[in-house]
PDB file of N, CA and C in Angstrom:
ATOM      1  N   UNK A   1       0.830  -1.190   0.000  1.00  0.00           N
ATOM      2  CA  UNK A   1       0.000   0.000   0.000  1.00  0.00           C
ATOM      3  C   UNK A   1       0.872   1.251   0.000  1.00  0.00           C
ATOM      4  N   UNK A   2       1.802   1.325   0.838  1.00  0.00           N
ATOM      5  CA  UNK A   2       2.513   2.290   0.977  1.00  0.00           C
ATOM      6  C   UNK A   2       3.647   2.564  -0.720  1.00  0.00           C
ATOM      7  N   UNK A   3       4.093   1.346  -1.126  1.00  0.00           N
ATOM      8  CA  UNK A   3       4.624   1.623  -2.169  1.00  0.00           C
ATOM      9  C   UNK A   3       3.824   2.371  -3.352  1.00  0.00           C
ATOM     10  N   UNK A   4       2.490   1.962  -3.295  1.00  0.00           N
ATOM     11  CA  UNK A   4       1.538   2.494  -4.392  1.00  0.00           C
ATOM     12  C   UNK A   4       1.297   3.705  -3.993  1.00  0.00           C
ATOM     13  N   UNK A   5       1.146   4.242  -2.418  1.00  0.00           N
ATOM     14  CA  UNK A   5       1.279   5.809  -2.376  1.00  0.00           C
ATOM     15  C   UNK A   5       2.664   6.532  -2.895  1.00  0.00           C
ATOM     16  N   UNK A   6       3.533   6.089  -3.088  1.00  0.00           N
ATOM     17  CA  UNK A   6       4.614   6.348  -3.329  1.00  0.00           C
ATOM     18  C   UNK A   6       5.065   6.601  -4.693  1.00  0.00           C
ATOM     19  N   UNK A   7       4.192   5.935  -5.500  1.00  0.00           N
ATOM     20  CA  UNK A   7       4.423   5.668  -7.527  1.00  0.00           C
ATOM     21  C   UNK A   7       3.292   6.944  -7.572  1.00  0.00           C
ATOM     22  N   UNK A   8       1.794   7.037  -6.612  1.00  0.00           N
ATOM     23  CA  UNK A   8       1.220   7.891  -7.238  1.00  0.00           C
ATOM     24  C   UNK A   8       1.910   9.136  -6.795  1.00  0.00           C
ATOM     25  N   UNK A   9       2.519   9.481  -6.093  1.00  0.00           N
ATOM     26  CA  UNK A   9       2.965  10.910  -5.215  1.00  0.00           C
ATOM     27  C   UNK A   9       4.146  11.226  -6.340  1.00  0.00           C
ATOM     28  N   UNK A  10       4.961  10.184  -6.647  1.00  0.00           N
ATOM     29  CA  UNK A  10       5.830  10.497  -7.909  1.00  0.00           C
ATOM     30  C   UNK A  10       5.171  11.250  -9.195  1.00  0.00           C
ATOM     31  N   UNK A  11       4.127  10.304  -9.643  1.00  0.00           N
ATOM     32  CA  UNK A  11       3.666  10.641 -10.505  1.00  0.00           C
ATOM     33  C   UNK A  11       2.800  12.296 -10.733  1.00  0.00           C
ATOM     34  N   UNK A  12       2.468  12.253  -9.312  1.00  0.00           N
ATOM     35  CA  UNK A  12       1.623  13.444  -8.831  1.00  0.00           C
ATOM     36  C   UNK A  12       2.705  14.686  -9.246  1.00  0.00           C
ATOM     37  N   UNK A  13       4.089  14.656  -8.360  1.00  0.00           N
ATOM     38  CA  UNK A  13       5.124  15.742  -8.926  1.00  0.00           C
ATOM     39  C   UNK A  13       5.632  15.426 -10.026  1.00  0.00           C
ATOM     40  N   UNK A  14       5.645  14.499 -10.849  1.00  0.00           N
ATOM     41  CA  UNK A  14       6.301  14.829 -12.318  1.00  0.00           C
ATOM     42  C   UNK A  14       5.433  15.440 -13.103  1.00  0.00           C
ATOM     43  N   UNK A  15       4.218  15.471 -12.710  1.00  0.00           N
ATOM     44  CA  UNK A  15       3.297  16.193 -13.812  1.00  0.00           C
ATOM     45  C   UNK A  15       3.105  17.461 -13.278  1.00  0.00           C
ATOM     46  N   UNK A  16       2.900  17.763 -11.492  1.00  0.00           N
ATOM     47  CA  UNK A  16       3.131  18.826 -11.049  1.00  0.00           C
ATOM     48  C   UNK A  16       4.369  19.838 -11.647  1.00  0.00           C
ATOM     49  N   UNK A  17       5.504  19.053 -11.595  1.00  0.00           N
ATOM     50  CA  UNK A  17       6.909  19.941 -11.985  1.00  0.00           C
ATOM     51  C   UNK A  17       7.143  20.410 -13.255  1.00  0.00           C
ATOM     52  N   UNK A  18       6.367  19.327 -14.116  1.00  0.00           N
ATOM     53  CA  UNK A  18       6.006  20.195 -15.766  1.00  0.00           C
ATOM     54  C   UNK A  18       5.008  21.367 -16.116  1.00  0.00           C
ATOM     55  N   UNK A  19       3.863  21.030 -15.152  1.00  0.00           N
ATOM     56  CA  UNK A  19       2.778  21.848 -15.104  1.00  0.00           C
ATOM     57  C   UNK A  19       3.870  23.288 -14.333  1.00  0.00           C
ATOM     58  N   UNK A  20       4.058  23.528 -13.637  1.00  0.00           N
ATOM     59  CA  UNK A  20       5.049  24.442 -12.966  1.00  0.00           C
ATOM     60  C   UNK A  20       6.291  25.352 -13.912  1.00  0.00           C
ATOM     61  N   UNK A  21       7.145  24.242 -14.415  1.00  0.00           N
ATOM     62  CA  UNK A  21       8.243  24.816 -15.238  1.00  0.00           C
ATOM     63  C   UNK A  21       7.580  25.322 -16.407  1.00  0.00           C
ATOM     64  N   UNK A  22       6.190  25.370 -16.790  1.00  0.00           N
ATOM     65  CA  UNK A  22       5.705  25.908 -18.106  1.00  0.00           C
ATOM     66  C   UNK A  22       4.891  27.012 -17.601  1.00  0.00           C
ATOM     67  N   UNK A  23       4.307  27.492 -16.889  1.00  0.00           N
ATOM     68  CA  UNK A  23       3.508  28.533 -16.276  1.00  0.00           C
ATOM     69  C   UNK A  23       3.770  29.839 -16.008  1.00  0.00           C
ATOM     70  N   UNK A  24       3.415  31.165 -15.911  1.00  0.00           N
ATOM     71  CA  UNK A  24       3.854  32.118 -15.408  1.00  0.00           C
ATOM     72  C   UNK A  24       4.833  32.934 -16.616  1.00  0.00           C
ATOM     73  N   UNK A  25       4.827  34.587 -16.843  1.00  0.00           N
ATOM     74  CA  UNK A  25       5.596  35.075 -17.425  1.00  0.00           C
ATOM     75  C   UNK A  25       7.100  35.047 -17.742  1.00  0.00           C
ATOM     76  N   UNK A  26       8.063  34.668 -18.498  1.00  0.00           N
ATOM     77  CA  UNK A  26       8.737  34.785 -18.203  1.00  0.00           C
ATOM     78  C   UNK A  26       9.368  35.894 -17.813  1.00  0.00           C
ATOM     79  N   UNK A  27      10.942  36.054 -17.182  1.00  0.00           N
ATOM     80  CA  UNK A  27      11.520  37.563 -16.538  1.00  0.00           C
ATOM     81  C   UNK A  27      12.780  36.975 -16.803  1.00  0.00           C
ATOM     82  N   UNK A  28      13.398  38.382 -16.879  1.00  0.00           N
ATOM     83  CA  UNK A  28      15.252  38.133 -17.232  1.00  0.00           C
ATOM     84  C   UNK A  28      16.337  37.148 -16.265  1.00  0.00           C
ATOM     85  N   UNK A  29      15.307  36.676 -15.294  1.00  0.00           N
ATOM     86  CA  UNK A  29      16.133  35.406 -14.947  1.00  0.00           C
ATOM     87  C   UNK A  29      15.932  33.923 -15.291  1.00  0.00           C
ATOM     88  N   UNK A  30      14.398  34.334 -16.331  1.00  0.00           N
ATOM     89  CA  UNK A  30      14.408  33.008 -17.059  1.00  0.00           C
ATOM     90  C   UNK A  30      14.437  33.184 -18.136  1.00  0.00           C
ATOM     91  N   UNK A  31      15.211  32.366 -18.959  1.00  0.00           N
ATOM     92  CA  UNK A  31      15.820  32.664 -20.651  1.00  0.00           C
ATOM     93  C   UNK A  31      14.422  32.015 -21.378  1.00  0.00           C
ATOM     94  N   UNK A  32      13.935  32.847 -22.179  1.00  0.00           N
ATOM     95  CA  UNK A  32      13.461  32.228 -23.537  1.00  0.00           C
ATOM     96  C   UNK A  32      13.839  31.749 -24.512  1.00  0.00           C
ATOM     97  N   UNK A  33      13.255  30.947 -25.505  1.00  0.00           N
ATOM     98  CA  UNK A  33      13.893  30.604 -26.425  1.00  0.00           C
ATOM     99  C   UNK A  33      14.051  32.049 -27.564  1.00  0.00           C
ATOM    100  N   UNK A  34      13.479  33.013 -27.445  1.00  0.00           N
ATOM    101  CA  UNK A  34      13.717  34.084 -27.732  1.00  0.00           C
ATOM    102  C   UNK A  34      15.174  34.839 -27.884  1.00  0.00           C
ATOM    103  N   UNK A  35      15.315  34.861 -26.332  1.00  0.00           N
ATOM    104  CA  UNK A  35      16.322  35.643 -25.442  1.00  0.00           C
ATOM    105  C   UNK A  35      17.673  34.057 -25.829  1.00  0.00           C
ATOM    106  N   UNK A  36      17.705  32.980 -25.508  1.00  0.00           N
ATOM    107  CA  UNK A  36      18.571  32.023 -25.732  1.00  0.00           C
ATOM    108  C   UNK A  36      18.224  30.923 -26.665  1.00  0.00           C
ATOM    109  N   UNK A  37      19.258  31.124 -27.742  1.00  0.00           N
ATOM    110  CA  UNK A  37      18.606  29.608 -28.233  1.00  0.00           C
ATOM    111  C   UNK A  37      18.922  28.300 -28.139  1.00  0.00           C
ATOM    112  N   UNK A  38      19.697  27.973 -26.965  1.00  0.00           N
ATOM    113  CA  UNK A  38      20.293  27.068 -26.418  1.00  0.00           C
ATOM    114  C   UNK A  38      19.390  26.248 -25.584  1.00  0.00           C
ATOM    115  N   UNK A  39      18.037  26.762 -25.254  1.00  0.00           N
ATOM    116  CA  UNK A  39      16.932  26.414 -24.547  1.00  0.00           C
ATOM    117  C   UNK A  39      16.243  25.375 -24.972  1.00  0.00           C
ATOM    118  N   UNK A  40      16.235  24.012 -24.662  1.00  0.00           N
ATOM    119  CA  UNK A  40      15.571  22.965 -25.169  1.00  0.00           C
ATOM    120  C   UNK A  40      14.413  22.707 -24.639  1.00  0.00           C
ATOM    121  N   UNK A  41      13.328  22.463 -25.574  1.00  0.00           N
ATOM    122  CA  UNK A  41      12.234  21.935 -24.676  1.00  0.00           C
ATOM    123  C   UNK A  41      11.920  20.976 -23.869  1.00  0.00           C
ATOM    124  N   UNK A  42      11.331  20.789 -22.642  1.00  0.00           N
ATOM    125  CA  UNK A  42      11.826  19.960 -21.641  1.00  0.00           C
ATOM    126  C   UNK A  42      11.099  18.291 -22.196  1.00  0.00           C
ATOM    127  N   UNK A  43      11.701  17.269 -21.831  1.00  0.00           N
ATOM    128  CA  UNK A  43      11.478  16.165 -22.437  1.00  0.00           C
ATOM    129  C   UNK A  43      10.293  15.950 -21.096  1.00  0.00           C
ATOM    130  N   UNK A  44       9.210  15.350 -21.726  1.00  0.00           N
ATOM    131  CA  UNK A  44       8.126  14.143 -20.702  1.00  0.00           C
ATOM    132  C   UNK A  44       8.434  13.451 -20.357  1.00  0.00           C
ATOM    133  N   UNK A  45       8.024  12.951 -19.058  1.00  0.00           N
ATOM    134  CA  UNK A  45       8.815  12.103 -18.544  1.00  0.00           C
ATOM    135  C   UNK A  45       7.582  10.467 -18.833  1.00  0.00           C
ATOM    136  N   UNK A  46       8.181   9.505 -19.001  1.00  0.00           N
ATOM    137  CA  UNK A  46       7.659   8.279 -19.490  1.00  0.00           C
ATOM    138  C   UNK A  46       6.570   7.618 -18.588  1.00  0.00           C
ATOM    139  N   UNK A  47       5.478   6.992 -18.853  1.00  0.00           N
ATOM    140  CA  UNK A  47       4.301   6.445 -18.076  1.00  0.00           C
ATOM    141  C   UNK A  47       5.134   5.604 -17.157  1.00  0.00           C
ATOM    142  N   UNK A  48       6.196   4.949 -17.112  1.00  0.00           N
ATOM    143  CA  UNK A  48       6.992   3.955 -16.793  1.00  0.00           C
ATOM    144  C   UNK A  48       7.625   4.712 -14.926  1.00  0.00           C
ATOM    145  N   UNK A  49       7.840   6.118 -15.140  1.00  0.00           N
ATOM    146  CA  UNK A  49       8.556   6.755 -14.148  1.00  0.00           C
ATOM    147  C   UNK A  49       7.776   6.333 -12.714  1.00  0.00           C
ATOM    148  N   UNK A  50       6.454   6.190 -13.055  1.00  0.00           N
ATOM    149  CA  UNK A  50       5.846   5.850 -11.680  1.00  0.00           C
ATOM    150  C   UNK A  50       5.948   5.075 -11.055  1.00  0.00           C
ATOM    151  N   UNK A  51       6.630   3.551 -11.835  1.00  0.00           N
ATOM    152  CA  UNK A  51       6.870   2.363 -10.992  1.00  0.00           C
ATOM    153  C   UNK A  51       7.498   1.832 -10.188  1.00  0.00           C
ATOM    154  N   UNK A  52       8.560   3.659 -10.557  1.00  0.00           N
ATOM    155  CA  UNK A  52      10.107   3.276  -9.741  1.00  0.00           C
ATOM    156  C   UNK A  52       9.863   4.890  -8.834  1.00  0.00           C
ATOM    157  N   UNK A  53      11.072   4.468  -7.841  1.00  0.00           N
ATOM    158  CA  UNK A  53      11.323   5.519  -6.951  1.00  0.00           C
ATOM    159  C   UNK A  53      12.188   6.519  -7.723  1.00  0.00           C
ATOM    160  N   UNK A  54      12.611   7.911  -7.300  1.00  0.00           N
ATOM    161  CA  UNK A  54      13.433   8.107  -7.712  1.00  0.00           C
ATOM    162  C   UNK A  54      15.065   8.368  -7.321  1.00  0.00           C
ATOM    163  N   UNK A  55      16.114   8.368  -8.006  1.00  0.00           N
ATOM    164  CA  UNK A  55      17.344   8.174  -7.027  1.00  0.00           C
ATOM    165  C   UNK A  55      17.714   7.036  -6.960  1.00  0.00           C
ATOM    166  N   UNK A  56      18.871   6.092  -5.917  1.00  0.00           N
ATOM    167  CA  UNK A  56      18.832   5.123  -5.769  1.00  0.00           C
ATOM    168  C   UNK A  56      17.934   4.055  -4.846  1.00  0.00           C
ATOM    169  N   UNK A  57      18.096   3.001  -5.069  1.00  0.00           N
ATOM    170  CA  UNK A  57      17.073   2.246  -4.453  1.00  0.00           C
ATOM    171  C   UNK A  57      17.792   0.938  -4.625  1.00  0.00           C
ATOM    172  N   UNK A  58      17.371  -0.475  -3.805  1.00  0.00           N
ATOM    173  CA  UNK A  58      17.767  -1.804  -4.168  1.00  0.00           C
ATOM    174  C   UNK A  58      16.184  -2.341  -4.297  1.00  0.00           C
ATOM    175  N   UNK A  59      16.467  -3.673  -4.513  1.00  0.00           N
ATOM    176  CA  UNK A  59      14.999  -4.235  -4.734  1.00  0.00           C
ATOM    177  C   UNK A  59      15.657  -6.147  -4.119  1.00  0.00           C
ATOM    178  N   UNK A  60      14.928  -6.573  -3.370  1.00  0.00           N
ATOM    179  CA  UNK A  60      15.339  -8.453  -3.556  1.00  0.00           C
ATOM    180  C   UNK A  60      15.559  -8.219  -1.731  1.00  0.00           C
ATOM    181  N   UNK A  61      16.179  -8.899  -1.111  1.00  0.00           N
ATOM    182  CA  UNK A  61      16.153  -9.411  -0.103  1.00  0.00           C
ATOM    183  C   UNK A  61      17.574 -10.087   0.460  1.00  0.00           C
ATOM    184  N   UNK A  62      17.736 -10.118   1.953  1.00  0.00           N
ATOM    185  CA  UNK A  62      19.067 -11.115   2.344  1.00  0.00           C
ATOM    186  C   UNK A  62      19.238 -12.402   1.369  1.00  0.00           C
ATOM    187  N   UNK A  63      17.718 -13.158   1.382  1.00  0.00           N
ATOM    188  CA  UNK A  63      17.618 -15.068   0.634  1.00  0.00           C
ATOM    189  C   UNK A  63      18.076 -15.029  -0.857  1.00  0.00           C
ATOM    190  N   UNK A  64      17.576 -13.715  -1.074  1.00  0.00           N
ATOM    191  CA  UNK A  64      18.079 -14.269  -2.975  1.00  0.00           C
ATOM    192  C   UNK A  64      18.763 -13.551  -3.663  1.00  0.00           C
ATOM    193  N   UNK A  65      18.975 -12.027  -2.977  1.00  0.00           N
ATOM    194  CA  UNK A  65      20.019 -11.051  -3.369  1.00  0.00           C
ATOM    195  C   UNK A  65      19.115  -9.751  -3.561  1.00  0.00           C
ATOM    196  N   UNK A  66      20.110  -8.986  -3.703  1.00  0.00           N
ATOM    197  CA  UNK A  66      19.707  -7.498  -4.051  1.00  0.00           C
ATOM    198  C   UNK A  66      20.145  -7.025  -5.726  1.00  0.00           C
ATOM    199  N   UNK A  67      18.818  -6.073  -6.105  1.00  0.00           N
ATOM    200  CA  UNK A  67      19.462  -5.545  -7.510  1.00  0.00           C
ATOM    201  C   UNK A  67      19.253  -3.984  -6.808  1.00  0.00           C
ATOM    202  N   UNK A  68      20.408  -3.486  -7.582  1.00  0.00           N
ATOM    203  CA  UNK A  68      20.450  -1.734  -6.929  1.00  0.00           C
ATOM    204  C   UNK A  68      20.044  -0.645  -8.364  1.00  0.00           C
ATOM    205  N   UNK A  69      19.160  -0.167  -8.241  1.00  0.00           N
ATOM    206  CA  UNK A  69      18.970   0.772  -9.550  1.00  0.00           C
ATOM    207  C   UNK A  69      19.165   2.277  -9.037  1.00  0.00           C
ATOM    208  N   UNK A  70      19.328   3.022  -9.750  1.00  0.00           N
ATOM    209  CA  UNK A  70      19.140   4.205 -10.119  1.00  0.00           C
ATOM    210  C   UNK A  70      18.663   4.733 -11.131  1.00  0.00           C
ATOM    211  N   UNK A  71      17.514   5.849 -11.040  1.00  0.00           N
ATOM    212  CA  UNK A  71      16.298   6.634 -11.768  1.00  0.00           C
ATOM    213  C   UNK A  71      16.816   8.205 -11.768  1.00  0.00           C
ATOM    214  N   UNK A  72      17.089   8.721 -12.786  1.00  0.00           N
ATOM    215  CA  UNK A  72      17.170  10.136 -12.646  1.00  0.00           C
ATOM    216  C   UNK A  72      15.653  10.592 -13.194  1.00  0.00           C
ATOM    217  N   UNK A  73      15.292  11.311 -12.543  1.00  0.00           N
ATOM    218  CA  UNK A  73      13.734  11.728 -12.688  1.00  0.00           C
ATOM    219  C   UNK A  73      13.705  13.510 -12.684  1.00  0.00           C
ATOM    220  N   UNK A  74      14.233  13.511 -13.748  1.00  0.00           N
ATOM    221  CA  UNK A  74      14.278  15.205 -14.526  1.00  0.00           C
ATOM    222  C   UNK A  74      14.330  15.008 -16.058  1.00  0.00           C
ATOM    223  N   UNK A  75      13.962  16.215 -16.660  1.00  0.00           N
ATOM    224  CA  UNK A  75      14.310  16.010 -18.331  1.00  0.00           C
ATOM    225  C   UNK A  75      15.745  16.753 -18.642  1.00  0.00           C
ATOM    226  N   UNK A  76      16.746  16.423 -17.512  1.00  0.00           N
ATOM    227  CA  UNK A  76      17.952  16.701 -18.012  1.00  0.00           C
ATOM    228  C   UNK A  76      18.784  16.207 -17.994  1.00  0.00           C
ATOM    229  N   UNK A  77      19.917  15.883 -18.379  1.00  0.00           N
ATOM    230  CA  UNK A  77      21.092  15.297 -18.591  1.00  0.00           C
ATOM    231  C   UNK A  77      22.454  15.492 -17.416  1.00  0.00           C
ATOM    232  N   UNK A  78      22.664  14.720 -16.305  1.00  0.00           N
ATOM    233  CA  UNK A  78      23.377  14.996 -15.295  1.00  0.00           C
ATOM    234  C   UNK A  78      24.177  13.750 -14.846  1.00  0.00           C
ATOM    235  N   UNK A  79      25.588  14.590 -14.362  1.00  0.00           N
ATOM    236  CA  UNK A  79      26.443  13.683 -13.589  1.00  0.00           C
ATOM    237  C   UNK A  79      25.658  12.740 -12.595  1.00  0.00           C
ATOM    238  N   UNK A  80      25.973  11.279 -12.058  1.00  0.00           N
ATOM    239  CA  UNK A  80      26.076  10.503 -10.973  1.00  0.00           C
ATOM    240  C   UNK A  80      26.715  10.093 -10.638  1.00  0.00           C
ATOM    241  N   UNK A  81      27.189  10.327  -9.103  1.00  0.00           N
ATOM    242  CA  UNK A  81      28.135   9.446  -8.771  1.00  0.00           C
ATOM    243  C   UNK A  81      27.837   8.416  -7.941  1.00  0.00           C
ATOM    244  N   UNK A  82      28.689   7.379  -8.262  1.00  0.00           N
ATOM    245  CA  UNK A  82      28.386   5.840  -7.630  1.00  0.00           C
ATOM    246  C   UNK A  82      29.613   5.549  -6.943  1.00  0.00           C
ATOM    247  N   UNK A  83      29.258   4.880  -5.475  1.00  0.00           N
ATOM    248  CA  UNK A  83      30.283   4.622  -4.799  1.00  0.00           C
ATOM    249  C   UNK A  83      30.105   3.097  -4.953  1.00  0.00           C
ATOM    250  N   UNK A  84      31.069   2.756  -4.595  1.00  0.00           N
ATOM    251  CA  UNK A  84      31.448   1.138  -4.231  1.00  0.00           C
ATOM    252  C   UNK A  84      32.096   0.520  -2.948  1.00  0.00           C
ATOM    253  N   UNK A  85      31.575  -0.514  -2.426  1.00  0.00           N
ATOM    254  CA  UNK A  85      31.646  -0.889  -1.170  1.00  0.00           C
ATOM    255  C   UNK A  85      33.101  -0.941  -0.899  1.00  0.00           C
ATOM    256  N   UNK A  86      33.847  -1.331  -1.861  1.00  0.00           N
ATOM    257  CA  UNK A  86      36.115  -1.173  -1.971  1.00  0.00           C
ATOM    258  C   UNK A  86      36.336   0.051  -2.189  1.00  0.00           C
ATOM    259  N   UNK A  87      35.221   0.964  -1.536  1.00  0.00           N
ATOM    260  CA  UNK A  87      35.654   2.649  -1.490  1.00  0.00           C
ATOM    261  C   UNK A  87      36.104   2.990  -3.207  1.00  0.00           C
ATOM    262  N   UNK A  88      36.377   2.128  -4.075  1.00  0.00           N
ATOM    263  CA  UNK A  88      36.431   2.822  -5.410  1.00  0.00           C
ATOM    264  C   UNK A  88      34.541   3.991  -5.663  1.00  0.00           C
ATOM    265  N   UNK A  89      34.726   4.402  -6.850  1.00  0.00           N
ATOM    266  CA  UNK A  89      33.437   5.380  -7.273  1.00  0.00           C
ATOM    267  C   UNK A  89      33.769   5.538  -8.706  1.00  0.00           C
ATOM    268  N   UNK A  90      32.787   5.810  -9.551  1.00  0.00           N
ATOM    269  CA  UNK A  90      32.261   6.679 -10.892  1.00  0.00           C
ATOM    270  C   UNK A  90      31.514   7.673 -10.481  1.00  0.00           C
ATOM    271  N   UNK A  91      31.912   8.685 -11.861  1.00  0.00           N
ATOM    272  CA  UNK A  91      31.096   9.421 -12.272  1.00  0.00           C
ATOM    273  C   UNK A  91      30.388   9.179 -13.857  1.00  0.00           C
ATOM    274  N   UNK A  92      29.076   9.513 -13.919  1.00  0.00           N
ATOM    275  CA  UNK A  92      28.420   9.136 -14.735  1.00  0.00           C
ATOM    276  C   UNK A  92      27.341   9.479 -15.439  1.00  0.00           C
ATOM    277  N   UNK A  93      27.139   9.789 -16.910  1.00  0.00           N
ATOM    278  CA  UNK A  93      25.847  10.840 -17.706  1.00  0.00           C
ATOM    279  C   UNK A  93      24.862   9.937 -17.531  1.00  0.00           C
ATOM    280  N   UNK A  94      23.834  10.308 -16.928  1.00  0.00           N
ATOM    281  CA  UNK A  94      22.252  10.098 -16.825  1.00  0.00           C
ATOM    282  C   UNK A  94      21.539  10.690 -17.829  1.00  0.00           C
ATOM    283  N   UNK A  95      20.875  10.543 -18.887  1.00  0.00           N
ATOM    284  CA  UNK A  95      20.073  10.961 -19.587  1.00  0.00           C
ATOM    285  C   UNK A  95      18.302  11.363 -18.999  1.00  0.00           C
ATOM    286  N   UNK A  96      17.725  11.770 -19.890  1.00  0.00           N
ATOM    287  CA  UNK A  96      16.658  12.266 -19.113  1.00  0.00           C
ATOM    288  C   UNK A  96      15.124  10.897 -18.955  1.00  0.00           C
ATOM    289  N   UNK A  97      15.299  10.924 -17.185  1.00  0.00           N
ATOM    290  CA  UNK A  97      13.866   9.574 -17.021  1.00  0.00           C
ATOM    291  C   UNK A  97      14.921   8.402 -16.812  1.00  0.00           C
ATOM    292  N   UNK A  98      16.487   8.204 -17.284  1.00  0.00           N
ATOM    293  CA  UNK A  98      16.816   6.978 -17.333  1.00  0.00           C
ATOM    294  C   UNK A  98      16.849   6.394 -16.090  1.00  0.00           C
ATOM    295  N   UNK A  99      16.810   5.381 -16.582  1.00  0.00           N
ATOM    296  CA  UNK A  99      16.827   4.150 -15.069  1.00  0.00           C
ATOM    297  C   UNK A  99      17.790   3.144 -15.394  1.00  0.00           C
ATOM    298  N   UNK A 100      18.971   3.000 -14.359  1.00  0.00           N
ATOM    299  CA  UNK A 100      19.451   2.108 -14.665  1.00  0.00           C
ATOM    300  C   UNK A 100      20.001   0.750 -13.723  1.00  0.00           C
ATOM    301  N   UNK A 101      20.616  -0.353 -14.177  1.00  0.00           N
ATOM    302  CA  UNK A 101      20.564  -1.309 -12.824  1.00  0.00           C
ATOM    303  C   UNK A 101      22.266  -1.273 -12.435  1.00  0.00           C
ATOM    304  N   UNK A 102      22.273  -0.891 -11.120  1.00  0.00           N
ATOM    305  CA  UNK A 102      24.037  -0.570 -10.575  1.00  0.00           C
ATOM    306  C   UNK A 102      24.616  -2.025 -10.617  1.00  0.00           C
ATOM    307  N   UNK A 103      25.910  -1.929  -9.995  1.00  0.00           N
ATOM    308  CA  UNK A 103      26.907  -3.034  -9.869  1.00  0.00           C
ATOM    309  C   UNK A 103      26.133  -3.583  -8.631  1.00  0.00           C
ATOM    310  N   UNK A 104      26.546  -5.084  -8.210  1.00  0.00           N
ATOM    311  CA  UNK A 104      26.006  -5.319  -7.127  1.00  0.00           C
ATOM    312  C   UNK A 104      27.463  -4.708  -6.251  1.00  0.00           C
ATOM    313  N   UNK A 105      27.980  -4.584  -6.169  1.00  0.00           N
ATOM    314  CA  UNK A 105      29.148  -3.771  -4.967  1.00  0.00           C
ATOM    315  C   UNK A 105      29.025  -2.345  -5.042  1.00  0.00           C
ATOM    316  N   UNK A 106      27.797  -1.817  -5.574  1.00  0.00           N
ATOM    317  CA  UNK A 106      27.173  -0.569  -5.195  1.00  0.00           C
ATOM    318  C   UNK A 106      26.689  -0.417  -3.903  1.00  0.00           C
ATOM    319  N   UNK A 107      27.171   1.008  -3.219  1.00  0.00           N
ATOM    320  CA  UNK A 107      27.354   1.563  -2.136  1.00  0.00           C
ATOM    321  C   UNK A 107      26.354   2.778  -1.640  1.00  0.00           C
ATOM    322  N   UNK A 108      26.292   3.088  -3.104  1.00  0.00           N
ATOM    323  CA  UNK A 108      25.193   4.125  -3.266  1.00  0.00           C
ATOM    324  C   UNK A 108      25.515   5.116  -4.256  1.00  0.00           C
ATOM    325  N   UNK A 109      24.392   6.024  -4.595  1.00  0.00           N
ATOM    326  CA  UNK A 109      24.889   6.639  -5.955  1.00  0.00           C
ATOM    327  C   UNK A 109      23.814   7.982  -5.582  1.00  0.00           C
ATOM    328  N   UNK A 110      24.137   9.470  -6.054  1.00  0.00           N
ATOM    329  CA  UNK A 110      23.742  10.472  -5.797  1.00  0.00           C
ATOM    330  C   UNK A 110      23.844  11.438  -7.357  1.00  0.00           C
ATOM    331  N   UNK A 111      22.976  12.411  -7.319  1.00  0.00           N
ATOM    332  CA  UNK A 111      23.303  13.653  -8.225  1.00  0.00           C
ATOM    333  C   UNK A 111      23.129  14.612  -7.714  1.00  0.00           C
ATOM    334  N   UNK A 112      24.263  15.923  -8.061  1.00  0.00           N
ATOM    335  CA  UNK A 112      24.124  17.266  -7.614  1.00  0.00           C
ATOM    336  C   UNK A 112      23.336  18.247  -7.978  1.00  0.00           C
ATOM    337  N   UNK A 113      23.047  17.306  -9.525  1.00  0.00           N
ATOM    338  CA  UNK A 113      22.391  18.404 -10.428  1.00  0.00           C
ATOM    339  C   UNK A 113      23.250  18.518 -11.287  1.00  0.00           C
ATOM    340  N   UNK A 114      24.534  18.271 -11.693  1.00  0.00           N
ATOM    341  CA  UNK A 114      25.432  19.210 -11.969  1.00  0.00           C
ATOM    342  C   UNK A 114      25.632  18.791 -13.604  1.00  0.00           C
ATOM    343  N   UNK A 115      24.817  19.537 -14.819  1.00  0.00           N
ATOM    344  CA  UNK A 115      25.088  19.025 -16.077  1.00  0.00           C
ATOM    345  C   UNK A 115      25.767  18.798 -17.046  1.00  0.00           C
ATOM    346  N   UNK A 116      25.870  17.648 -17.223  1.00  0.00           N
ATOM    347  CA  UNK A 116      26.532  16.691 -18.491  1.00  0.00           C
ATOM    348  C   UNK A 116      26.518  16.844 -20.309  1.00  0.00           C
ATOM    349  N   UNK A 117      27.491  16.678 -20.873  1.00  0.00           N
ATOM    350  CA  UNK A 117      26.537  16.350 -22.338  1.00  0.00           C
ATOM    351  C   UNK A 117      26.758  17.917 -23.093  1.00  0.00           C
ATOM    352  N   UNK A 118      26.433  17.626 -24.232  1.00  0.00           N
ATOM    353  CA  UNK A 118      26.703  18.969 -24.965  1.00  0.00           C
ATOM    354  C   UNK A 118      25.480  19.540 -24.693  1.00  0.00           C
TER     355      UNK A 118
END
């Protein structure tokens, strides 16, 4: 029960956060495609985003193992970094909505925000 409050509350802010980033006049601290043409239109995010959390997460149990994913849940393109339990780490381009499945000697994995990519 609680997980299904959890896919709809996702789902609730990804459509909230589009409904939001499109609203309201713009002002000289937000670029138009006018004013910049470097401004891409923001990508939708996929019917699929609701099933997962977003960020990292594992899924499975002590008996049969763990799978560790990570979801970037923005329409932008950003660094992640992934640690590993032998203290090694990556850094790594997330595309926009992707989800992907970590190493199992994943430690945990985070984003700053901080963007990737041409």
């Amino acid at each position: 029960m609680l997980r299904m409050f959890a896919r709809v509350a996702v789902a609730v802010a990804v459509a909230a956060g589009g409904l939001l980033a499109t609203t309201g006049p713009a002002t000289a601290a937000q670029p138009t495609a006018s004013t910049n043409t470097s401004v891409a239109a923001p990508i939708a995010a996929p019917v699929a985003v609701a099933d997962d959390p977003c960020g990292f997460w594992r899924e499975g149990n002590w008996l049969i193992g763990y799978s560790y994913w990570y979801r970037h849940c923005a329409s932008t393109t950003v660094w992640v970094h992934i640690t590993y339990y032998d203290g090694g780490f990556e850094d790594t381009c997330f595309g926009p909505w992707e989800k992907r499945q970590l190493s199992w000697r994943t430690n945990g994995a985070h984003s700053a925000g901080h963007l990737c990519g041409g």
